[in-house]
N, C-alpha and C. Protein backbone atom coordinates (compact mmCIF):
# COMPACT_ATOMS: atom_id res chain seq x y z
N UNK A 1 80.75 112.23 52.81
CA UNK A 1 80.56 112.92 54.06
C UNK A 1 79.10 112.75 54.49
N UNK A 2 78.80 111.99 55.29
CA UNK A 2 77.49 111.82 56.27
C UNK A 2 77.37 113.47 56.72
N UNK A 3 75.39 113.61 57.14
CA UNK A 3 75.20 114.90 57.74
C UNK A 3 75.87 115.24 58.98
N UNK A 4 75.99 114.17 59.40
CA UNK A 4 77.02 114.92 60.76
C UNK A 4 78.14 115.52 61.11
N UNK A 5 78.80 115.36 59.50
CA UNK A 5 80.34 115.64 59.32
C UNK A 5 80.19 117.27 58.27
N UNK A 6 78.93 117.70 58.15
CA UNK A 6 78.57 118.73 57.45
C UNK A 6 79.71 119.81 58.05
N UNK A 7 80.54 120.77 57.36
CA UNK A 7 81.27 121.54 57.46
C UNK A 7 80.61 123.06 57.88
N UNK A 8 80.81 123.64 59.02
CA UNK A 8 79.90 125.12 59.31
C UNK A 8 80.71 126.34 58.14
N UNK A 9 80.27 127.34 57.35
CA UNK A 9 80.63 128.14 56.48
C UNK A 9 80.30 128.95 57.33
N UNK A 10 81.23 130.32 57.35
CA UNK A 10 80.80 131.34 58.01
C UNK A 10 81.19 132.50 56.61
N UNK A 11 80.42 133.56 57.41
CA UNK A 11 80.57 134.96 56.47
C UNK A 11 80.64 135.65 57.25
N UNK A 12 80.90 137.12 57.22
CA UNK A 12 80.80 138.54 58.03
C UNK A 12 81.73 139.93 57.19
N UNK A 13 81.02 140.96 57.63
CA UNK A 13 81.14 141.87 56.78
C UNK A 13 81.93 142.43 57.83
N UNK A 14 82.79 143.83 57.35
CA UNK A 14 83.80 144.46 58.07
C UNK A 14 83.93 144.76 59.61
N UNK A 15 82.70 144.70 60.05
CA UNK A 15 82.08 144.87 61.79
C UNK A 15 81.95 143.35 62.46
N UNK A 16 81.61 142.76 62.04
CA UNK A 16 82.05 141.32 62.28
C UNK A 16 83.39 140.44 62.15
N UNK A 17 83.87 141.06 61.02
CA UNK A 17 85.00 140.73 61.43
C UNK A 17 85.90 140.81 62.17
N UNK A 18 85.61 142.13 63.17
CA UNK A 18 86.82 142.69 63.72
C UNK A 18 86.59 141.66 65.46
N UNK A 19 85.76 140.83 65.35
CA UNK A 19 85.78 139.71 66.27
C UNK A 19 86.84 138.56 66.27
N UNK A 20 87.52 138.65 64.71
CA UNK A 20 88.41 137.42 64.59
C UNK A 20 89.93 138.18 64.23
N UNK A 21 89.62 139.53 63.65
CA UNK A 21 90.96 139.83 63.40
C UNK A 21 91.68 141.07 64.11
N UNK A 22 92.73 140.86 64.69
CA UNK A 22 92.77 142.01 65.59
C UNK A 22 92.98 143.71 65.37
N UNK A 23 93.41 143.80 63.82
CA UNK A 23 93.49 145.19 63.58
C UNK A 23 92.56 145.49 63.39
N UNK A 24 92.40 147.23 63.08
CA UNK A 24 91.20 148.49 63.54
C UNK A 24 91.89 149.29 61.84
N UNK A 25 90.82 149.76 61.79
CA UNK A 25 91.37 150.90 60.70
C UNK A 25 92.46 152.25 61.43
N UNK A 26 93.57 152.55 60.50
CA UNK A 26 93.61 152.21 59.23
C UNK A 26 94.11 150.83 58.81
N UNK A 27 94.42 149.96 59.45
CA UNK A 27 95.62 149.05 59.53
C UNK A 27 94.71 147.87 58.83
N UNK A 28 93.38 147.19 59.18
CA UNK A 28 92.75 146.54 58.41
C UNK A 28 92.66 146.35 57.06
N UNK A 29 93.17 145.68 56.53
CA UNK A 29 93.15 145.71 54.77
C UNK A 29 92.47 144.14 54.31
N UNK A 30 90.97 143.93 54.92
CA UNK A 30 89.70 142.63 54.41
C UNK A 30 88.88 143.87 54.80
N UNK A 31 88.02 143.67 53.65
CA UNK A 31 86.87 144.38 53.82
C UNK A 31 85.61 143.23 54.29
N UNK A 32 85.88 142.30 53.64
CA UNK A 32 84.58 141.50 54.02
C UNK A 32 85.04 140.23 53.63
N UNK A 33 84.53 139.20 54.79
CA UNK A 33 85.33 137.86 54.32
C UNK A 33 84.32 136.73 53.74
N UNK A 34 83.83 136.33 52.49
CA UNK A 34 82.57 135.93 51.84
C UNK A 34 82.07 134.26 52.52
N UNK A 35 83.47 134.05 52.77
CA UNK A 35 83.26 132.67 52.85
C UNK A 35 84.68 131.84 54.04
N UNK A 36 84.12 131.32 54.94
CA UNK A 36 85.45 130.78 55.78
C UNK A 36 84.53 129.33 56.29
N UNK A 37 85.69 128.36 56.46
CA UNK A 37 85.53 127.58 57.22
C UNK A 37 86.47 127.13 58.27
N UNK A 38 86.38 127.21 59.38
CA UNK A 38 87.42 127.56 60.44
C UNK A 38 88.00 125.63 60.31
N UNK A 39 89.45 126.52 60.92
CA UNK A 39 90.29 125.46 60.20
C UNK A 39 90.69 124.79 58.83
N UNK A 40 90.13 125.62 57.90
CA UNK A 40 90.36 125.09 56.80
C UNK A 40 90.59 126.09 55.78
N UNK A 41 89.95 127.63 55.39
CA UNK A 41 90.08 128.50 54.73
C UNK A 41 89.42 129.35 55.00
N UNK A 42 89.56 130.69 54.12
CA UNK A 42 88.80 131.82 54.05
C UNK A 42 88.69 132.67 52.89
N UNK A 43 87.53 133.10 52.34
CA UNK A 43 87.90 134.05 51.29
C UNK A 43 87.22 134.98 51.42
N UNK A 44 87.50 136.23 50.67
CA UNK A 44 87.29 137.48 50.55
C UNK A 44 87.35 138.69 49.62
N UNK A 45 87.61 140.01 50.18
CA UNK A 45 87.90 140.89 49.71
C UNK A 45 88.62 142.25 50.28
N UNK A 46 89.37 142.95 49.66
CA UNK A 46 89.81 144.52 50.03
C UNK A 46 89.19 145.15 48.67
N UNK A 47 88.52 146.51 48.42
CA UNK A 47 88.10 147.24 47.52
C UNK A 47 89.04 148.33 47.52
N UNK A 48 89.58 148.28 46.64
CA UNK A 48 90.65 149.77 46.78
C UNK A 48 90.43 150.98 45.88
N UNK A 49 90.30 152.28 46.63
CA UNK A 49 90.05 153.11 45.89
C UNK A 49 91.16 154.17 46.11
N UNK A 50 91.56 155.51 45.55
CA UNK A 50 92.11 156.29 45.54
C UNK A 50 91.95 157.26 46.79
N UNK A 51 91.21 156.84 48.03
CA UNK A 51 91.16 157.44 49.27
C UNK A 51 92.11 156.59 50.49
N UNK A 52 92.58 155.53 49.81
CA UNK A 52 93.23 154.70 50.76
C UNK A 52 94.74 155.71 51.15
N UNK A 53 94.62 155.81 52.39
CA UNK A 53 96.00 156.67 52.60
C UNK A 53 97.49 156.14 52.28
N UNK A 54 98.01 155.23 51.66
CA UNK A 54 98.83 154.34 51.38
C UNK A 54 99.18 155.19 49.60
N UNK A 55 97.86 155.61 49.15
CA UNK A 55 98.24 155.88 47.49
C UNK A 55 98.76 157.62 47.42
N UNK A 56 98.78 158.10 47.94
CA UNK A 56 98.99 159.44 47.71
C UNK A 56 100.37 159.53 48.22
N UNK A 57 101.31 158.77 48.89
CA UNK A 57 102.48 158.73 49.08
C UNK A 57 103.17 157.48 48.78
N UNK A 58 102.43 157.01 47.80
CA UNK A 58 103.33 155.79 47.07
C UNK A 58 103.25 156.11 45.68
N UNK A 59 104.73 156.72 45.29
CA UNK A 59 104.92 156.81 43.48
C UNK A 59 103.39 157.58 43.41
N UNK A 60 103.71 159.27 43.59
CA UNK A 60 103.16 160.04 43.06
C UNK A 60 102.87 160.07 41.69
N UNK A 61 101.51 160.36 40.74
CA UNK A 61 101.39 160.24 39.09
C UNK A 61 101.43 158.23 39.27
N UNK A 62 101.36 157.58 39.82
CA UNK A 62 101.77 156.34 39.22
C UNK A 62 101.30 155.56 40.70
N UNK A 63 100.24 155.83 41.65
CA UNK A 63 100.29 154.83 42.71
C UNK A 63 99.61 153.13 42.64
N UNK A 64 100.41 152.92 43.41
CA UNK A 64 99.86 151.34 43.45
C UNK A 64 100.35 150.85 44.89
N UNK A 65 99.35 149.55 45.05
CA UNK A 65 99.32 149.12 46.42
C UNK A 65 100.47 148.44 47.04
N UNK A 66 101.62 149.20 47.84
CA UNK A 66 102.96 148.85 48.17
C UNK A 66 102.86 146.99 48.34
N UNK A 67 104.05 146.60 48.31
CA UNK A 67 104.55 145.01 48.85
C UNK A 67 104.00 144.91 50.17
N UNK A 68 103.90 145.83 50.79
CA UNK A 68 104.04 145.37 52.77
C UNK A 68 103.06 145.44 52.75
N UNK A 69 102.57 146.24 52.30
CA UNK A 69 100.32 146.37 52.17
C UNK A 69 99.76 144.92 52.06
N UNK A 70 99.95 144.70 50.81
CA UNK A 70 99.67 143.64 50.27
C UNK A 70 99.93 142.03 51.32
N UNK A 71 101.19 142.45 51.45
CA UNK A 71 101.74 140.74 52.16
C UNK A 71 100.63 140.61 53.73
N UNK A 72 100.32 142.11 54.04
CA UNK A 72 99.77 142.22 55.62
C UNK A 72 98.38 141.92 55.17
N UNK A 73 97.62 142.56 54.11
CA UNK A 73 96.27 141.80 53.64
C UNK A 73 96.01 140.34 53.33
N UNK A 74 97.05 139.63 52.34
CA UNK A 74 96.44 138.11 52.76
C UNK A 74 96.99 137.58 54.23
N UNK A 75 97.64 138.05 54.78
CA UNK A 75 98.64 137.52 56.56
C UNK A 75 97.19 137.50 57.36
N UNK A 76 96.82 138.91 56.95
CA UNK A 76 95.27 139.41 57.75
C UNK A 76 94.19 137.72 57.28
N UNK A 77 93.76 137.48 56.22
CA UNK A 77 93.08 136.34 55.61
C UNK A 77 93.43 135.15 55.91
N UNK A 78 94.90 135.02 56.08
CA UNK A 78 95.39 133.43 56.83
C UNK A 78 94.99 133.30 58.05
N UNK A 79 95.01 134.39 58.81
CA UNK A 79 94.43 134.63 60.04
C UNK A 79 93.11 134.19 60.86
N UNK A 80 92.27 134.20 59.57
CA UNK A 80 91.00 134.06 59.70
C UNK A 80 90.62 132.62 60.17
N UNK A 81 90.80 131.52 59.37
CA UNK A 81 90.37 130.44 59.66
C UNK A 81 91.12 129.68 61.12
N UNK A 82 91.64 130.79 61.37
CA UNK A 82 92.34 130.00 62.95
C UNK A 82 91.82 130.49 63.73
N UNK A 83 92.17 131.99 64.10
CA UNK A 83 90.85 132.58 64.73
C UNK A 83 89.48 132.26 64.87
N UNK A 84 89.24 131.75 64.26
CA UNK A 84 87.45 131.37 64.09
C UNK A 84 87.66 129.68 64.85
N UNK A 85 88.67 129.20 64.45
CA UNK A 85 88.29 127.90 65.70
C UNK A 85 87.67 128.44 66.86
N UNK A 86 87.22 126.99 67.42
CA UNK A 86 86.24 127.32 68.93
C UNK A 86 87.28 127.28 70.06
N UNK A 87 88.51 126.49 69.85
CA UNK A 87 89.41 126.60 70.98
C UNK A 87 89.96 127.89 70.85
N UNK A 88 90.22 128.94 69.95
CA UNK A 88 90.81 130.28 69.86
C UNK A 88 90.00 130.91 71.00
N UNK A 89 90.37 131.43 71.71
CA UNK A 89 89.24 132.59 72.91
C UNK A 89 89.63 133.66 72.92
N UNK A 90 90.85 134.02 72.39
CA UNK A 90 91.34 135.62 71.99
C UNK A 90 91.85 135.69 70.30
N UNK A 91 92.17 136.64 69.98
CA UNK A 91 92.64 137.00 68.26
C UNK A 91 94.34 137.01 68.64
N UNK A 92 94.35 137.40 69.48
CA UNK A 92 95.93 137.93 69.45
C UNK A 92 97.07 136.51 68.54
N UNK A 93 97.51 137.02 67.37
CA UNK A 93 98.29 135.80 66.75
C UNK A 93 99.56 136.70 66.22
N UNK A 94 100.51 135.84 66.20
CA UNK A 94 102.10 136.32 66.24
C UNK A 94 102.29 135.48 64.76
N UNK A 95 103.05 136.53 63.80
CA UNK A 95 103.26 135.97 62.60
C UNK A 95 104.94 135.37 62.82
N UNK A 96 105.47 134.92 62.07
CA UNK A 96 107.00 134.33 62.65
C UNK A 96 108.13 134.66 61.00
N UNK A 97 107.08 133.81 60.40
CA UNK A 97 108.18 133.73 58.95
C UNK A 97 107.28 133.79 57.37
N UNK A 98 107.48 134.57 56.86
CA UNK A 98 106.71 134.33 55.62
C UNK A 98 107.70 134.42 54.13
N UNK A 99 107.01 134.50 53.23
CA UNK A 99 107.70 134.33 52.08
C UNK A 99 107.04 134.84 51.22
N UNK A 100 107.21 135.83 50.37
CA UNK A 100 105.47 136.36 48.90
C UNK A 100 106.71 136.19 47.55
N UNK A 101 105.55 136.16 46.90
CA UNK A 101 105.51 136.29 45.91
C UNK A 101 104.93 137.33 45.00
N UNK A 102 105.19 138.38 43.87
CA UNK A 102 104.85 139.20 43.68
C UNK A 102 104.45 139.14 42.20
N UNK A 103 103.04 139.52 41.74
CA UNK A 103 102.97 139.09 40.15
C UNK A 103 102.77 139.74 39.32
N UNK A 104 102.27 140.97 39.90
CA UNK A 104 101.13 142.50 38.93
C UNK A 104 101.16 143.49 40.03
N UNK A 105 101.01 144.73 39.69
CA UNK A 105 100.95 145.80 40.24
C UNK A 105 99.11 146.22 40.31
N UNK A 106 98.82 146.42 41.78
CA UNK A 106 97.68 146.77 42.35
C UNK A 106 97.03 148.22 42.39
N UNK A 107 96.14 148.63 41.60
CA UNK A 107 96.00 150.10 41.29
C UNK A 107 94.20 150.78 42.08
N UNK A 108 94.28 151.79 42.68
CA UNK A 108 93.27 152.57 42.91
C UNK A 108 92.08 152.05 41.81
N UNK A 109 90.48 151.30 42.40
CA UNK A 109 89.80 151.01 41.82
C UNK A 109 89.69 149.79 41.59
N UNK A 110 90.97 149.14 41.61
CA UNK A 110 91.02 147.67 42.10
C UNK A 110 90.26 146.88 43.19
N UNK A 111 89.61 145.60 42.56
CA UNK A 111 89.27 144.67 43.77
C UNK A 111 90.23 143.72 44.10
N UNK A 112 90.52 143.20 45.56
CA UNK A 112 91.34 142.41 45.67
C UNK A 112 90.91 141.40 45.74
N UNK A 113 90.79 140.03 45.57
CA UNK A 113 90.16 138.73 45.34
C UNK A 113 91.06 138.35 46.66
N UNK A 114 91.04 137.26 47.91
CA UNK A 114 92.25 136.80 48.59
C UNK A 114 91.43 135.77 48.66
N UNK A 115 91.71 134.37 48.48
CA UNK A 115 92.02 133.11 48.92
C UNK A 115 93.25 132.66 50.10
N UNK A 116 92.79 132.18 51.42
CA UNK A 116 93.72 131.77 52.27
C UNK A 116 93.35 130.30 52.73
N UNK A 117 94.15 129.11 52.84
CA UNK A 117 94.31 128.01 53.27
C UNK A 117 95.12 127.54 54.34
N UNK A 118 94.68 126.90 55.24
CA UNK A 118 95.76 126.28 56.52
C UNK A 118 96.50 124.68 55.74
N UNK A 119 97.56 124.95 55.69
CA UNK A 119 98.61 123.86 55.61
C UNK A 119 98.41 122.98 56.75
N UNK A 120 98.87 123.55 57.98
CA UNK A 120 99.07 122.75 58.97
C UNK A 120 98.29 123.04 60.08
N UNK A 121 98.03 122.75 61.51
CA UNK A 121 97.66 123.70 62.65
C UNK A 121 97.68 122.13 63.70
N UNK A 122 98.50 122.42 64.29
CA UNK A 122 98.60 122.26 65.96
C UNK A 122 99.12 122.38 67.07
N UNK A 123 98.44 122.53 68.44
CA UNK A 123 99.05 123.08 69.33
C UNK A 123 99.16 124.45 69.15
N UNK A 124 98.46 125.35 68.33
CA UNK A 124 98.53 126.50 68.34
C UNK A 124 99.50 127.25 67.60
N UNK A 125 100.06 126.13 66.34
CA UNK A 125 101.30 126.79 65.75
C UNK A 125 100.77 126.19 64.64
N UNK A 126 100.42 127.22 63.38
CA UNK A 126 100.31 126.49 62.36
C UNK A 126 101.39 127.17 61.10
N UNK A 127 100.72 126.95 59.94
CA UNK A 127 101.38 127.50 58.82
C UNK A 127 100.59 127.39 57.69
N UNK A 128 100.43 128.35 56.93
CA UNK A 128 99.06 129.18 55.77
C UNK A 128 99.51 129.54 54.54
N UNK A 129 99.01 129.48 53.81
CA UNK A 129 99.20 130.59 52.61
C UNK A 129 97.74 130.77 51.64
N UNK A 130 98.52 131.53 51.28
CA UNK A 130 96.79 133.08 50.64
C UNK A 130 97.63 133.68 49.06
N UNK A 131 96.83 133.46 48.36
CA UNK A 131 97.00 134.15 46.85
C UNK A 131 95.76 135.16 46.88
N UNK A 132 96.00 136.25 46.13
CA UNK A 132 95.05 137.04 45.43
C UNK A 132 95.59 137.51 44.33
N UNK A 133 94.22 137.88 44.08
CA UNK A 133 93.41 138.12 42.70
C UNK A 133 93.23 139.36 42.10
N UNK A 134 93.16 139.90 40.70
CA UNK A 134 92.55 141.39 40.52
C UNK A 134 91.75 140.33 39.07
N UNK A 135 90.76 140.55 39.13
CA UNK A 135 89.88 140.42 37.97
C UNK A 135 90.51 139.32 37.34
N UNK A 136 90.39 137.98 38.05
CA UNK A 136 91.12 136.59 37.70
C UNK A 136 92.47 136.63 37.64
N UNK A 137 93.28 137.74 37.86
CA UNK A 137 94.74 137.16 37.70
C UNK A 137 95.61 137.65 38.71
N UNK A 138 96.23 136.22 38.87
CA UNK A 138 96.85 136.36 40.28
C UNK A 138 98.28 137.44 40.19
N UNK A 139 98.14 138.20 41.57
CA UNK A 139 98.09 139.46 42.32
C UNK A 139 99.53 138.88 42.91
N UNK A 140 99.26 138.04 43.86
CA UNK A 140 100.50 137.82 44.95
C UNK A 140 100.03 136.72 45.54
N UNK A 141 101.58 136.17 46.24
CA UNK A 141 101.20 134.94 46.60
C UNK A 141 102.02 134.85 48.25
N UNK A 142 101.44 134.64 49.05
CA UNK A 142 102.49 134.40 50.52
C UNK A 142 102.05 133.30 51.42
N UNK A 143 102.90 132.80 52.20
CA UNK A 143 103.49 131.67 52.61
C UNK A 143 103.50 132.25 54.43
N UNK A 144 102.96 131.40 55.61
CA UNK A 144 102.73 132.20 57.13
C UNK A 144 103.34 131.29 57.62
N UNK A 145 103.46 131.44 58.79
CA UNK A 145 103.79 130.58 59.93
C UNK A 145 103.40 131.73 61.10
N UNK A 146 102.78 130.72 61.62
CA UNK A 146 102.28 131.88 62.83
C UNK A 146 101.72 131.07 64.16
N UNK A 147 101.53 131.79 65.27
CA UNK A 147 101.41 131.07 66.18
C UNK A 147 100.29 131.96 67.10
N UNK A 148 99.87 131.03 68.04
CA UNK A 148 97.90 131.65 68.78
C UNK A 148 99.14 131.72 70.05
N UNK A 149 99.58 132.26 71.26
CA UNK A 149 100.08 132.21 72.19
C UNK A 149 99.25 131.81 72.95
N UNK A 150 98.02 132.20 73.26
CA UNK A 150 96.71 131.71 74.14
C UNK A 150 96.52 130.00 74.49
N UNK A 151 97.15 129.29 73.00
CA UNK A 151 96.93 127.92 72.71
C UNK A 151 98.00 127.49 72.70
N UNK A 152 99.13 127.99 72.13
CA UNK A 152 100.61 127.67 72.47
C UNK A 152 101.06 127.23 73.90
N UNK A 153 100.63 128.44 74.66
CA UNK A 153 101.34 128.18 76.15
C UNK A 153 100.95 127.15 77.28
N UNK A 154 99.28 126.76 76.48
CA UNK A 154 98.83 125.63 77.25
C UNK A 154 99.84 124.20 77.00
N UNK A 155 100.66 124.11 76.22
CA UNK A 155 101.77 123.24 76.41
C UNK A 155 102.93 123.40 76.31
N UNK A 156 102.95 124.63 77.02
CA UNK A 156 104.59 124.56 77.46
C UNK A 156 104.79 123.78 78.73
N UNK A 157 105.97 123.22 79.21
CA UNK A 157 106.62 122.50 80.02
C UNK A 157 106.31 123.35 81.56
N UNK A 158 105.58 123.62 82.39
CA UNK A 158 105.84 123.99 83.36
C UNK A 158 106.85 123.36 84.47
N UNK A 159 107.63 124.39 85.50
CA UNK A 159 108.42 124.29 86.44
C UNK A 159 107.67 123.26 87.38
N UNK A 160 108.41 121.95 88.06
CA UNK A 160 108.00 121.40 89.20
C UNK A 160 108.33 122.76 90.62
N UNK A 161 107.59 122.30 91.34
CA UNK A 161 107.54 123.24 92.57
C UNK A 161 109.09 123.10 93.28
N UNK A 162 109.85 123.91 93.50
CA UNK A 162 111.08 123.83 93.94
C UNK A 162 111.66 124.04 93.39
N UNK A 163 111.87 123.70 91.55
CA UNK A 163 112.84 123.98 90.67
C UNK A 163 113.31 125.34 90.28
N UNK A 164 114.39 125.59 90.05
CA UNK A 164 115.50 126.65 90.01
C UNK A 164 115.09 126.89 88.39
N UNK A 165 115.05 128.32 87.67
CA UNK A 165 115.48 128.61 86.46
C UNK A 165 116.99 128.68 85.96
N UNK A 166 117.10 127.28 84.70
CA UNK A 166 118.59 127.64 84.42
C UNK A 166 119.34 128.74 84.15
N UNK A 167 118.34 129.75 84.01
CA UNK A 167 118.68 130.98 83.43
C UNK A 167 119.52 131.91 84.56
């Protein structure tokens, strides 16, 4: 790789992020994303402690960080490296189909490690997947497909002038 082909790394902590990802607390589950390169990956973190409102009504005496939590925290991380392209001009992204995998149970005090990668991306439709981590051992694993509508619709088929909807 010549200097001109040098790759930009970005970072940003929870206030910065909320430039690329569209949820707000409580719904945010990245605390800080260490390392991204748009179009290509992102990594990070969630810190979980026993104030997260999710643990006090999941398996009372015994909580841990539900399936849907989890699958929406790395979804949140796949997110990232598309968003951060320069053609993205809004966050708004539509998830379509995913798939997890589930490996260990996630407990109050836990760090979450997330690794996310783009498979594919064009035209505004790509497809991702993101593993995490608790103290080296993998956590969960999920599989995205998702789509930018902002970038999508710039190639849809528009109507010639005169034409009738088949609909």
């Amino acid at each position: 790789m010549n200097k001109l082909e040098e790759k930009v790394v970005l970072s940003f902590d929870a206030y910065e992020l909320q430039k690329y990802e569209p949820n707000r607390y409580p719904f945010l589950f990245i605390d800080r994303v260490t390392e991204c390169v748009p179009g290509e990956y992102a990594k990070g973190y969630k810190n979980l402690t026993n104030n997260e409102w999710f643990f006090p009504c999941h398996y009372e005496g015994h909580p841990f960080m539900p399936a849907a939590i989890q699958t929406e925290a790395l979804s949140q991380m796949i997110t990232i490296p598309f968003t951060t392209l320069p053609e993205v001009k809004d966050i708004k992204v539509v998830g379509s189909r995913w798939s997890a995998v589930f490996h260990r149970e996630i407990y109050p005090g836990d760090r979450l490690d997330i690794e996310a990668f783009i498979r594919f991306y064009r035209r505004g439709v790509g497809k991702g997947f993101a593993k995490s981590y608790v103290d080296g051992e993998l956590a969960c694993e999920v599989e995205l497909t998702l789509a930018i509508p902002s970038i999508l619709d710039q190639y849809r088929p528009r109507k010639k002038t005169g034409e009738k909807d088949l609909c």
